[in-house]
C-alpha atoms as a PDB file:
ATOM      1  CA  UNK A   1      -8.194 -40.849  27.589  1.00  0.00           C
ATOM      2  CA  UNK A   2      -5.132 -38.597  26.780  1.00  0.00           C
ATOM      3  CA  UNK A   3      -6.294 -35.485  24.885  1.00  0.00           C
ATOM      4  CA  UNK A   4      -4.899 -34.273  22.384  1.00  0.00           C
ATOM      5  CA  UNK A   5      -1.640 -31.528  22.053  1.00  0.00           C
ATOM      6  CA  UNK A   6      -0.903 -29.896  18.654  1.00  0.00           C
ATOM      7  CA  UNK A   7       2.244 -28.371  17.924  1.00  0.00           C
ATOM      8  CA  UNK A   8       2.143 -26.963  14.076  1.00  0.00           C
ATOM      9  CA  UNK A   9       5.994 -26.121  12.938  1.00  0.00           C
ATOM     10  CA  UNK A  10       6.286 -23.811   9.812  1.00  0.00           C
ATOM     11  CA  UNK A  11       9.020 -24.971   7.955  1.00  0.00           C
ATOM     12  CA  UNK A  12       9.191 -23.109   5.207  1.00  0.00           C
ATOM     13  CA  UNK A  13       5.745 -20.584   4.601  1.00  0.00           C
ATOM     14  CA  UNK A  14       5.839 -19.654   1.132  1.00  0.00           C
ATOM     15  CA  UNK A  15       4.949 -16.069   0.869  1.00  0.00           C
ATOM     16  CA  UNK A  16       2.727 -14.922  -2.162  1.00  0.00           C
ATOM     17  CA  UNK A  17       0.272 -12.161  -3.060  1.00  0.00           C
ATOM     18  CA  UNK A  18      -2.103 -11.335  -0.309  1.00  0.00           C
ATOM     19  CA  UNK A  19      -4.175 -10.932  -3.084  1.00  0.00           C
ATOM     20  CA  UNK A  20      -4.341 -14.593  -2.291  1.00  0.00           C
ATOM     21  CA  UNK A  21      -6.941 -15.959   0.246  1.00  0.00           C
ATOM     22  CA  UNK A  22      -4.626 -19.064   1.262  1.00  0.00           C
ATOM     23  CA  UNK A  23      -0.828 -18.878   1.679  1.00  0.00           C
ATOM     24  CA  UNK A  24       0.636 -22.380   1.505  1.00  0.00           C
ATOM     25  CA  UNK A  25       3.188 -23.696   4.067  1.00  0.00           C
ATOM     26  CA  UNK A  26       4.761 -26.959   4.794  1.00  0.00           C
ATOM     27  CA  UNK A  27       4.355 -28.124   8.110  1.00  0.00           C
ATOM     28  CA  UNK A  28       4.419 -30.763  10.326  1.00  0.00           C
ATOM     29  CA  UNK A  29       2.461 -31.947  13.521  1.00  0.00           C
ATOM     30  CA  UNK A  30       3.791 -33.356  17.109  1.00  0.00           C
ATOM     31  CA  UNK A  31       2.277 -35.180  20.048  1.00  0.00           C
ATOM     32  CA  UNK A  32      -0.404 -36.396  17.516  1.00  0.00           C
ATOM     33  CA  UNK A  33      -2.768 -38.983  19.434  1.00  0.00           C
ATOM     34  CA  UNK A  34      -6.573 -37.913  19.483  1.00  0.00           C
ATOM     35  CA  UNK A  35      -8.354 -39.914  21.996  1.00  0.00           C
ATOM     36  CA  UNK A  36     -11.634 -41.716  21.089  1.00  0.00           C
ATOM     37  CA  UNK A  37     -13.172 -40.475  24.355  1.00  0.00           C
ATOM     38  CA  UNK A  38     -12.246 -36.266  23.419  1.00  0.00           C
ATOM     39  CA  UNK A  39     -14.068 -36.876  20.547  1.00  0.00           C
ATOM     40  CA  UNK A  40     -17.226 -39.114  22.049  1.00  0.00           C
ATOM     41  CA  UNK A  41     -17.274 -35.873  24.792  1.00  0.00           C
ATOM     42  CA  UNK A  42     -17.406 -33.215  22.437  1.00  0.00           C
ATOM     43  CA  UNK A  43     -20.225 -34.408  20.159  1.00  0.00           C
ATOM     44  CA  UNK A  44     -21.609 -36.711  23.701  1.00  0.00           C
ATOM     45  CA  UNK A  45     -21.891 -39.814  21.819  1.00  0.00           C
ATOM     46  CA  UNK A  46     -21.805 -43.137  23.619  1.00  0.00           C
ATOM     47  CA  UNK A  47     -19.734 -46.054  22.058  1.00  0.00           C
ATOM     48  CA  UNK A  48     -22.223 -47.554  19.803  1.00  0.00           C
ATOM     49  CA  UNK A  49     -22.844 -44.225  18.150  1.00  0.00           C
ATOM     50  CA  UNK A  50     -19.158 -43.676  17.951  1.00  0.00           C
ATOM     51  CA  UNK A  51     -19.042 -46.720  16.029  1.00  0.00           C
ATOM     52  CA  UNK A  52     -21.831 -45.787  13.298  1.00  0.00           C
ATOM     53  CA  UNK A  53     -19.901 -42.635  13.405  1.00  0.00           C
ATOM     54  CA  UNK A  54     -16.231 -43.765  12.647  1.00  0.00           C
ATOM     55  CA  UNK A  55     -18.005 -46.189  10.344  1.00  0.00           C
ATOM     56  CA  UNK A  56     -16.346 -49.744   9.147  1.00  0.00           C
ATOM     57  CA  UNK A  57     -13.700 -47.386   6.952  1.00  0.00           C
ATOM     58  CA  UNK A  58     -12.912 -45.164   9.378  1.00  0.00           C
ATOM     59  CA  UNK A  59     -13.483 -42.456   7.282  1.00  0.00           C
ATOM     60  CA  UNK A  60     -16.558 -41.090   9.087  1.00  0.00           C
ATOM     61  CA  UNK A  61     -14.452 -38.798  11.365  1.00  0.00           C
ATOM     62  CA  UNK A  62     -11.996 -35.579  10.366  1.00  0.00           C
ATOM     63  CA  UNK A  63     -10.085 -33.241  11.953  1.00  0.00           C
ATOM     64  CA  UNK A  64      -9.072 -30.059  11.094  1.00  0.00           C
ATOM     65  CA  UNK A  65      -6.469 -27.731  12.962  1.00  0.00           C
ATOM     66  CA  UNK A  66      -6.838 -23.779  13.398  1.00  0.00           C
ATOM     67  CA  UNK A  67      -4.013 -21.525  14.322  1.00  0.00           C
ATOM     68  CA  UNK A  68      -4.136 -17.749  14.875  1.00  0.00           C
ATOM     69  CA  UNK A  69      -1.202 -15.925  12.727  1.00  0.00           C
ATOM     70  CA  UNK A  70      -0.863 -12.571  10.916  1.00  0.00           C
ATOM     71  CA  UNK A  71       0.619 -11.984   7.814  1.00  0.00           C
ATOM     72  CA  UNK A  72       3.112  -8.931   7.366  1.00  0.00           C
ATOM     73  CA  UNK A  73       2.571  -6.751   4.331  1.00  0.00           C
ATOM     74  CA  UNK A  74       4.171  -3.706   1.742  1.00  0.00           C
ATOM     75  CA  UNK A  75       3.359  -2.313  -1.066  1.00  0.00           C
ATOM     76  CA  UNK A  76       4.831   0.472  -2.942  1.00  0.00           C
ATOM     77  CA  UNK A  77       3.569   4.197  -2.898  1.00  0.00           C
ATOM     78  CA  UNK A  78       2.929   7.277  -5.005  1.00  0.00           C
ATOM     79  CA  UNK A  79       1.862  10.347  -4.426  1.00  0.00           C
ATOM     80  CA  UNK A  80       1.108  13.615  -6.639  1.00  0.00           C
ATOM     81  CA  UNK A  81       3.262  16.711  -5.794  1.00  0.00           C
ATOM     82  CA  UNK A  82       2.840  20.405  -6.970  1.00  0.00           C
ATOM     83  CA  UNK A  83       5.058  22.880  -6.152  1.00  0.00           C
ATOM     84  CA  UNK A  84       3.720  26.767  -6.349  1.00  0.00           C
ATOM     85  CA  UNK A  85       6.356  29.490  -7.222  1.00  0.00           C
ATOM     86  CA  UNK A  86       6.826  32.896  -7.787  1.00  0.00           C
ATOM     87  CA  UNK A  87       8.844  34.510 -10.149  1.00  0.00           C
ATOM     88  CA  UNK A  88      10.566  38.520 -10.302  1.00  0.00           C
ATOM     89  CA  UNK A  89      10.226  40.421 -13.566  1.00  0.00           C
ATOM     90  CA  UNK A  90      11.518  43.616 -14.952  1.00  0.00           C
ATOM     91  CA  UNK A  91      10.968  45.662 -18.138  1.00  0.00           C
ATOM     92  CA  UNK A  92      12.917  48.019 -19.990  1.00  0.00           C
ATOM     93  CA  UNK A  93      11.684  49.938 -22.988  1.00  0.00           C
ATOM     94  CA  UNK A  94      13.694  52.258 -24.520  1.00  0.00           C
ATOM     95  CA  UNK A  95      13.915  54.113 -27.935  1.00  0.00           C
ATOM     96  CA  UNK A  96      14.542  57.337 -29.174  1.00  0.00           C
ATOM     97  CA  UNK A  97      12.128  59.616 -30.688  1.00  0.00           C
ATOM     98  CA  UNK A  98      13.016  61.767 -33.566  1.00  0.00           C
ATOM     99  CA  UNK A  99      11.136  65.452 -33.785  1.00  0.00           C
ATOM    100  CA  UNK A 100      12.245  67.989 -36.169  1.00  0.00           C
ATOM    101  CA  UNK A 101      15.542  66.642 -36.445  1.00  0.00           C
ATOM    102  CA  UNK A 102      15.934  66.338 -32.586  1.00  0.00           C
ATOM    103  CA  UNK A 103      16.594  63.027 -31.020  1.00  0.00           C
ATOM    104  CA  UNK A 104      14.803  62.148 -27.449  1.00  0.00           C
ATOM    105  CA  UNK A 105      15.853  58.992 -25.937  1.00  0.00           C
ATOM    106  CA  UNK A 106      13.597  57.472 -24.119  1.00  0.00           C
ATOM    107  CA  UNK A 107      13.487  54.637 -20.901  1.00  0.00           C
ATOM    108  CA  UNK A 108      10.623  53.675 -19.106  1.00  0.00           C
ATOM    109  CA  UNK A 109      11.328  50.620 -16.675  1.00  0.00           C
ATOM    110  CA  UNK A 110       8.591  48.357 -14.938  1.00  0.00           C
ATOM    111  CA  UNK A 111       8.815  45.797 -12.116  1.00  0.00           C
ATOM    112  CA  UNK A 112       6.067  42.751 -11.653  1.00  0.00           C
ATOM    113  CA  UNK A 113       5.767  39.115 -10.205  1.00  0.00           C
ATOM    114  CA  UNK A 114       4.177  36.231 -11.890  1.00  0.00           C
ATOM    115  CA  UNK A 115       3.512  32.564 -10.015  1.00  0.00           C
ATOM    116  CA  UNK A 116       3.759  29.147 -11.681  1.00  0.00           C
ATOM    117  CA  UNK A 117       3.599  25.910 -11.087  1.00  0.00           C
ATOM    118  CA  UNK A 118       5.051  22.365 -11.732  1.00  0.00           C
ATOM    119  CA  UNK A 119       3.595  19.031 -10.988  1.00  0.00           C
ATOM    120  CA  UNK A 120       5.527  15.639 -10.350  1.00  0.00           C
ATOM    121  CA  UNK A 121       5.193  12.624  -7.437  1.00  0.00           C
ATOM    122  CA  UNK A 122       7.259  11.386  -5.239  1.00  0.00           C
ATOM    123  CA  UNK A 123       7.606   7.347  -4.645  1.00  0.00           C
ATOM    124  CA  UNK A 124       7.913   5.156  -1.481  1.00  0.00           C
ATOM    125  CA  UNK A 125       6.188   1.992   0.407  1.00  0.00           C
ATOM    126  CA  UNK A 126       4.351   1.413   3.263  1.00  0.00           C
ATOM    127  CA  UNK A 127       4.162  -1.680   5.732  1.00  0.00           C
ATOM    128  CA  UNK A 128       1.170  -3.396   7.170  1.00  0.00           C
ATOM    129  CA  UNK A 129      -0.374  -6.406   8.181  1.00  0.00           C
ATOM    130  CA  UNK A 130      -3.530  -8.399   8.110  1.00  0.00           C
ATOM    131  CA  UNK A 131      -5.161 -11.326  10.575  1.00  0.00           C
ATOM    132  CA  UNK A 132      -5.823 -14.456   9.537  1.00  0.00           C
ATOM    133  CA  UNK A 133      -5.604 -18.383  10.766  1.00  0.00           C
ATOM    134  CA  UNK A 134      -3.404 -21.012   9.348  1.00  0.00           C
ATOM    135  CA  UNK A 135      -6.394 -23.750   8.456  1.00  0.00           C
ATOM    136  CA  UNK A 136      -5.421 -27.734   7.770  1.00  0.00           C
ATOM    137  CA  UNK A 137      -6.758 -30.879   7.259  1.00  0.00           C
ATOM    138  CA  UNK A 138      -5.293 -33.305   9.429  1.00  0.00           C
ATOM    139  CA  UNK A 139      -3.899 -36.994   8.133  1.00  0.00           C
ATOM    140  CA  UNK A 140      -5.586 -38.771  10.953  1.00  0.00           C
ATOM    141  CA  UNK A 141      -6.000 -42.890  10.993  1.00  0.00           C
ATOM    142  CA  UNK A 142      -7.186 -45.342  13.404  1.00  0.00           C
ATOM    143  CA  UNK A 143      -5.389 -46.148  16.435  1.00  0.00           C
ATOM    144  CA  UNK A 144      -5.375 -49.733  18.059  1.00  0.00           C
ATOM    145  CA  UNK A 145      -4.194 -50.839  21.117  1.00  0.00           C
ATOM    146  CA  UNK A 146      -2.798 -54.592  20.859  1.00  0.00           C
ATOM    147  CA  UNK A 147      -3.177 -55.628  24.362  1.00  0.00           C
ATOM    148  CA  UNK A 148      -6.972 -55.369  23.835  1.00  0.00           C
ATOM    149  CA  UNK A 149      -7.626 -57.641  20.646  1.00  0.00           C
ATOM    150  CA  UNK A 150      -7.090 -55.095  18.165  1.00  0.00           C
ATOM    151  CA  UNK A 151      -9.492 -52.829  20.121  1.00  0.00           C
ATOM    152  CA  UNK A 152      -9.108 -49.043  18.504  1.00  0.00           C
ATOM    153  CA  UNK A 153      -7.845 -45.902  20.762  1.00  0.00           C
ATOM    154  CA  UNK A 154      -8.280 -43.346  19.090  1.00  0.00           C
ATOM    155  CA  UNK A 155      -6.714 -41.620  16.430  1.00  0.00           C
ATOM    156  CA  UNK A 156      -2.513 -41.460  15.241  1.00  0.00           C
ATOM    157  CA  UNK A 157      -2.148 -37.797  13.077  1.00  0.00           C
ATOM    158  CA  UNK A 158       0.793 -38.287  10.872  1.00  0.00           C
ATOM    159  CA  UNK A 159       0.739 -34.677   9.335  1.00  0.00           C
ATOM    160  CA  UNK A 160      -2.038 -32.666   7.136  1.00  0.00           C
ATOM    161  CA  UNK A 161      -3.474 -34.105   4.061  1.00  0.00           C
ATOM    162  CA  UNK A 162      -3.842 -30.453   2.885  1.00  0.00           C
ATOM    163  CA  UNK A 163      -2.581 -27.073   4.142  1.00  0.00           C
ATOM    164  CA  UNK A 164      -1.963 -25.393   6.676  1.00  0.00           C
ATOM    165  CA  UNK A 165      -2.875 -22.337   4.420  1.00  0.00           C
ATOM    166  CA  UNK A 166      -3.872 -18.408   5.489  1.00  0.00           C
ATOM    167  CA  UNK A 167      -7.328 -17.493   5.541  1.00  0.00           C
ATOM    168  CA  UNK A 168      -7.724 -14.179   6.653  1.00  0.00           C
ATOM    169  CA  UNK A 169     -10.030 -12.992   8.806  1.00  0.00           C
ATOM    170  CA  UNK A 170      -9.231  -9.510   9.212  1.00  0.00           C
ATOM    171  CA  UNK A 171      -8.843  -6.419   6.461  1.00  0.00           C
ATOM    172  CA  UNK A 172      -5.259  -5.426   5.768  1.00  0.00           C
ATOM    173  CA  UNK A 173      -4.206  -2.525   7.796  1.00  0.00           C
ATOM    174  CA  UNK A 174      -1.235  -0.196   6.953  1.00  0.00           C
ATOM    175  CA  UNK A 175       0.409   2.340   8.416  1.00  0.00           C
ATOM    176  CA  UNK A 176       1.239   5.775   7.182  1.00  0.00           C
ATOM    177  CA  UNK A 177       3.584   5.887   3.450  1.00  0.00           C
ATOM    178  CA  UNK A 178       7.363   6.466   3.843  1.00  0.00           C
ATOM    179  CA  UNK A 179       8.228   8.446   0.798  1.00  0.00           C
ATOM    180  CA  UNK A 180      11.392   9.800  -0.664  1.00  0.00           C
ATOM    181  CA  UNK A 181      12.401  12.995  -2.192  1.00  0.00           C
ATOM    182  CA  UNK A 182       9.556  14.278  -5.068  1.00  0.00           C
ATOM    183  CA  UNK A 183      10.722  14.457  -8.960  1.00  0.00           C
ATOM    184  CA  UNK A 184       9.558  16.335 -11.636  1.00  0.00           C
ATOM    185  CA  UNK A 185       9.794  16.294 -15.449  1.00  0.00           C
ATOM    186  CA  UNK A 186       9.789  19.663 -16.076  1.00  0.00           C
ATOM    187  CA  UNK A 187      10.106  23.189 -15.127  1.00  0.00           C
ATOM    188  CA  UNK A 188       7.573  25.681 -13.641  1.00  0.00           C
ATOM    189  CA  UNK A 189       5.064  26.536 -15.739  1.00  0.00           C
ATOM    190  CA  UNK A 190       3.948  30.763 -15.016  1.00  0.00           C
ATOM    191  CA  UNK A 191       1.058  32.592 -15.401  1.00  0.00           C
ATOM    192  CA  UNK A 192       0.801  35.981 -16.998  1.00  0.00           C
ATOM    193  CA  UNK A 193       2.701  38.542 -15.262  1.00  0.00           C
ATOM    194  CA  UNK A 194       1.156  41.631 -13.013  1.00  0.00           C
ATOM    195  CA  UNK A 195       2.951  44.882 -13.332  1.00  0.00           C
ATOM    196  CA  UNK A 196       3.068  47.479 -11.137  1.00  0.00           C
ATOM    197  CA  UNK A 197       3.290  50.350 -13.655  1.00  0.00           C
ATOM    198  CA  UNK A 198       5.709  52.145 -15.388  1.00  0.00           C
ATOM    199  CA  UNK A 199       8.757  54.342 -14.045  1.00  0.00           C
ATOM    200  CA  UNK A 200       9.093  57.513 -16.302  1.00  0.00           C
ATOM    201  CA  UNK A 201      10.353  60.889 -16.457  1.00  0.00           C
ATOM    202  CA  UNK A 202       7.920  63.793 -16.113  1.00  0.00           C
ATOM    203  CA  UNK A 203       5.932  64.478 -19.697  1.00  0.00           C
ATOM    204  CA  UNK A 204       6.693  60.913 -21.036  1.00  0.00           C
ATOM    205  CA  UNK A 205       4.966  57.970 -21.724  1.00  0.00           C
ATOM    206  CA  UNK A 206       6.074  54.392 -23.027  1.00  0.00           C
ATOM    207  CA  UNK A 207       3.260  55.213 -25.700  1.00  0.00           C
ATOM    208  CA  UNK A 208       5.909  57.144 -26.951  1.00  0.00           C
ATOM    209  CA  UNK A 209       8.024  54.144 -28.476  1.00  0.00           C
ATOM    210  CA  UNK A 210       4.885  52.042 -29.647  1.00  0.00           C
ATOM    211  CA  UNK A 211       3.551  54.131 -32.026  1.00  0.00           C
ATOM    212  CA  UNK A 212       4.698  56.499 -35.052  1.00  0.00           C
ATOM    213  CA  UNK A 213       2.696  59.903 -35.247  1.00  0.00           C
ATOM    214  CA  UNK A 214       2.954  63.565 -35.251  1.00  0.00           C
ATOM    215  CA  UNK A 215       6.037  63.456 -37.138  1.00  0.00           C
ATOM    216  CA  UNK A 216       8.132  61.356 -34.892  1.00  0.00           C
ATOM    217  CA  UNK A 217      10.451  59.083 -35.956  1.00  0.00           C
ATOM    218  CA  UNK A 218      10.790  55.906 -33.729  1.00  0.00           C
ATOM    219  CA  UNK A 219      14.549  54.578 -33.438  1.00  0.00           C
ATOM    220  CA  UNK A 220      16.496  51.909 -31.177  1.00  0.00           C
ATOM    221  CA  UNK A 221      13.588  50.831 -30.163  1.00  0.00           C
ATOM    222  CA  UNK A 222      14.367  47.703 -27.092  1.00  0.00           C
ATOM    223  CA  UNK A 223      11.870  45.621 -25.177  1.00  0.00           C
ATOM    224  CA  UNK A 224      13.864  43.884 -22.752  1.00  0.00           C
ATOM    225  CA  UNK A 225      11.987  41.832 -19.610  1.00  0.00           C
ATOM    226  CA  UNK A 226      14.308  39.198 -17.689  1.00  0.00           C
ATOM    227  CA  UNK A 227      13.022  37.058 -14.641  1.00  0.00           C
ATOM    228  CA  UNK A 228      14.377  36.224 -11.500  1.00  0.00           C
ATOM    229  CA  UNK A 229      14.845  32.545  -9.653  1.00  0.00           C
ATOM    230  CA  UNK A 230      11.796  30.846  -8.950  1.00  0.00           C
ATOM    231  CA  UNK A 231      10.939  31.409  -5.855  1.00  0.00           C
ATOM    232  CA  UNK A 232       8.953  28.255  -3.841  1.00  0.00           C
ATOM    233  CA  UNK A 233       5.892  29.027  -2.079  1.00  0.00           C
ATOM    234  CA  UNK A 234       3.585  26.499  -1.355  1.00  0.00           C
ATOM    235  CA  UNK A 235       3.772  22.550  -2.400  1.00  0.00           C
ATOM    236  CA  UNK A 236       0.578  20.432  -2.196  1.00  0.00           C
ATOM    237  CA  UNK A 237       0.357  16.910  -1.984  1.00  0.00           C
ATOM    238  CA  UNK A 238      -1.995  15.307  -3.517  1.00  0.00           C
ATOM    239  CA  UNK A 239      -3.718  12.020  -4.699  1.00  0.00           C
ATOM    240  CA  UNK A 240      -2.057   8.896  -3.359  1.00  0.00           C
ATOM    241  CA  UNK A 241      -1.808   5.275  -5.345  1.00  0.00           C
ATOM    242  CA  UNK A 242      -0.517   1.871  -4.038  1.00  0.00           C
ATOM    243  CA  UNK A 243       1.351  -1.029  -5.710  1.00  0.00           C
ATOM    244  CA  UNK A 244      -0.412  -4.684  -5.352  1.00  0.00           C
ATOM    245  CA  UNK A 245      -0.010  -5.575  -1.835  1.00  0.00           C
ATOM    246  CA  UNK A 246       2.576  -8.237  -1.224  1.00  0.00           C
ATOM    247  CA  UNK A 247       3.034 -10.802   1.520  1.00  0.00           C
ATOM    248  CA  UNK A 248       6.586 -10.718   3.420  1.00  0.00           C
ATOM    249  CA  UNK A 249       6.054 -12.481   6.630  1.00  0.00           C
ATOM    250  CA  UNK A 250       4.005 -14.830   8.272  1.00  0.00           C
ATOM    251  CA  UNK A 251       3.933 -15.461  11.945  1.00  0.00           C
ATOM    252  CA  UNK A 252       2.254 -17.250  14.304  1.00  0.00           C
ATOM    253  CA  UNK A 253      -0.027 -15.940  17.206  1.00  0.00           C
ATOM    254  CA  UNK A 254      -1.642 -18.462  19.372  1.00  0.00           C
ATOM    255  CA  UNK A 255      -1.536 -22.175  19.932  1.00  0.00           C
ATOM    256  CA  UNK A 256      -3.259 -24.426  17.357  1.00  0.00           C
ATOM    257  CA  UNK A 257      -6.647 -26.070  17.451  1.00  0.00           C
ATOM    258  CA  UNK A 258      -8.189 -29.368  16.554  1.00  0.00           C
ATOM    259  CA  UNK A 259     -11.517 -29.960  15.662  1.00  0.00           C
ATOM    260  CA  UNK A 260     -13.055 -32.792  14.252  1.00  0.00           C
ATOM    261  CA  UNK A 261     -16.567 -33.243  11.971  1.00  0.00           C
ATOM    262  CA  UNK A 262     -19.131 -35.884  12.036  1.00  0.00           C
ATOM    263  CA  UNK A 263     -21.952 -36.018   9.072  1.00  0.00           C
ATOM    264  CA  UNK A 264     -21.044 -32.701   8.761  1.00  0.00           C
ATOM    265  CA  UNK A 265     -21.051 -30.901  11.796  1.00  0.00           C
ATOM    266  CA  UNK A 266     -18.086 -29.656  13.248  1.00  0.00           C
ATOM    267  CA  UNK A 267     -16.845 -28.851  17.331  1.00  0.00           C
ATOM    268  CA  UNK A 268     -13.763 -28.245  18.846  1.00  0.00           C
ATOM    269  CA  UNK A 269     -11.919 -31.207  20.629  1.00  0.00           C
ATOM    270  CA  UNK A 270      -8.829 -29.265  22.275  1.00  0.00           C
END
């Protein structure tokens, strides 16, 4: 008896979520002739239980075909970026103090650093796939042979009354993110800023312009403190997030297989 060979062409696989268990396709099947005698072998019936089996609609028998494939997947990516700075700063107080009449200027000048920081994300994708079979039920009707009274063969498989749709069977696997350059919305936020103490001449102290006693007179008094560029230090990356996963390719990996079921039970007939 000739056994069976299944050739499933993919048209046209429409490609959906792989949020989706089954991913449609239209397809159809070549070199479709199941022998009576493949199936008889597989589930070792002799003819009379063949019969009962096949029953008087012909109904009793199905096939199914199986085909390894693996779906090819993306999704977008995010990730959390901080950035750590840190930041120049210098002082100047000055004032003059009035004593008797006499004027004193005064200018005491201080250096310090502080560090901020500024949070944003940077976007990108990241490829993958997932395994999975392309599962179908086969259109399958009786096949006679004339020269034998009407006597019937097998089986003639005319396409698939449903499917061939994914099923995976495998967890989707991607590989590392691809991301592009990281954005933020604003600028760095600093700390408070550490001094390193005051430059003065001998006898004075910035005291002198914050306060009003003895008799002094406090005059042109200027607290002036500018900051350098932010200087980069350190940037973190943090928590990632992905987009829905979506489907973007779908390709076959081994030949297809044809079983068939009987009351339930099914075996493998190629």
């Amino acid at each position: 008896m000739r056994k069976i060979i299944m050739t499933v062409s993919l048209a046209a696989a429409t490609l959906g979520s792989a949020a989706l268990l089954a991913t449609p396709a239209s397809a159809s099947v070549t070199d479709t002739f199941i022998g009576k005698g493949d199936v008889q072998t597989a589930f070792n019936l002799n003819n009379a239980k063949m019969q009962a089996a096949v029953g008087t609609d012909g109904k009793g028998v199905t096939f199914t075909s199986s085909q390894p494939a693996t779906q090819s997947l993306t999704s977008s990516a995010s990730q959390v970026v901080t950035e750590h700075a840190t930041q120049s700063a210098h002082r100047v107080l000055s004032c003059t103090v009035t004593v008797g009449g006499v004027k004193n200027p005064r200018v005491f000048e201080a250096d310090g650093t502080r560090d901020g920081v500024k949070v944003g994300s940077r976007e990108g994708s990241r490829t993958g796939s997932r395994t999975g079979s392309l599962d179908g039920v086969l259109n399958a009707s009786i096949a006679t042979d004339a020269r034998k009274t009407g006597q019937w063969t097998g089986w003639n498989i005319t396409g698939f009354l449903s499917g061939p749709a994914f099923t995976p069977t495998g967890v989707e696997s991607f590989d590392a993110p691809e991301y592009g350059t990281a954005s933020f919305t604003g600028e760095y936020a600093f700390g408070d800023t550490e001094w390193s103490g005051w430059v003065a001449e001998p006898g004075t102290n910035p005291a002198d312009c914050l306060r009003n006693d003895n008799g002094a007179e406090i005059t042109d008094l200027n607290d002036v403190t500018t900051y350098g560029d932010a200087v980069l230090t350190t940037t973190d990356f943090g928590t990632e997030s992905f987009g829905t996963t979506e489907v973007t390719g779908l390709e076959k990996t081994g030949p297809a297989k044809v079983s068939a079921t009987i009351n339930g039970i099914t075996k493998a007939i190629n």
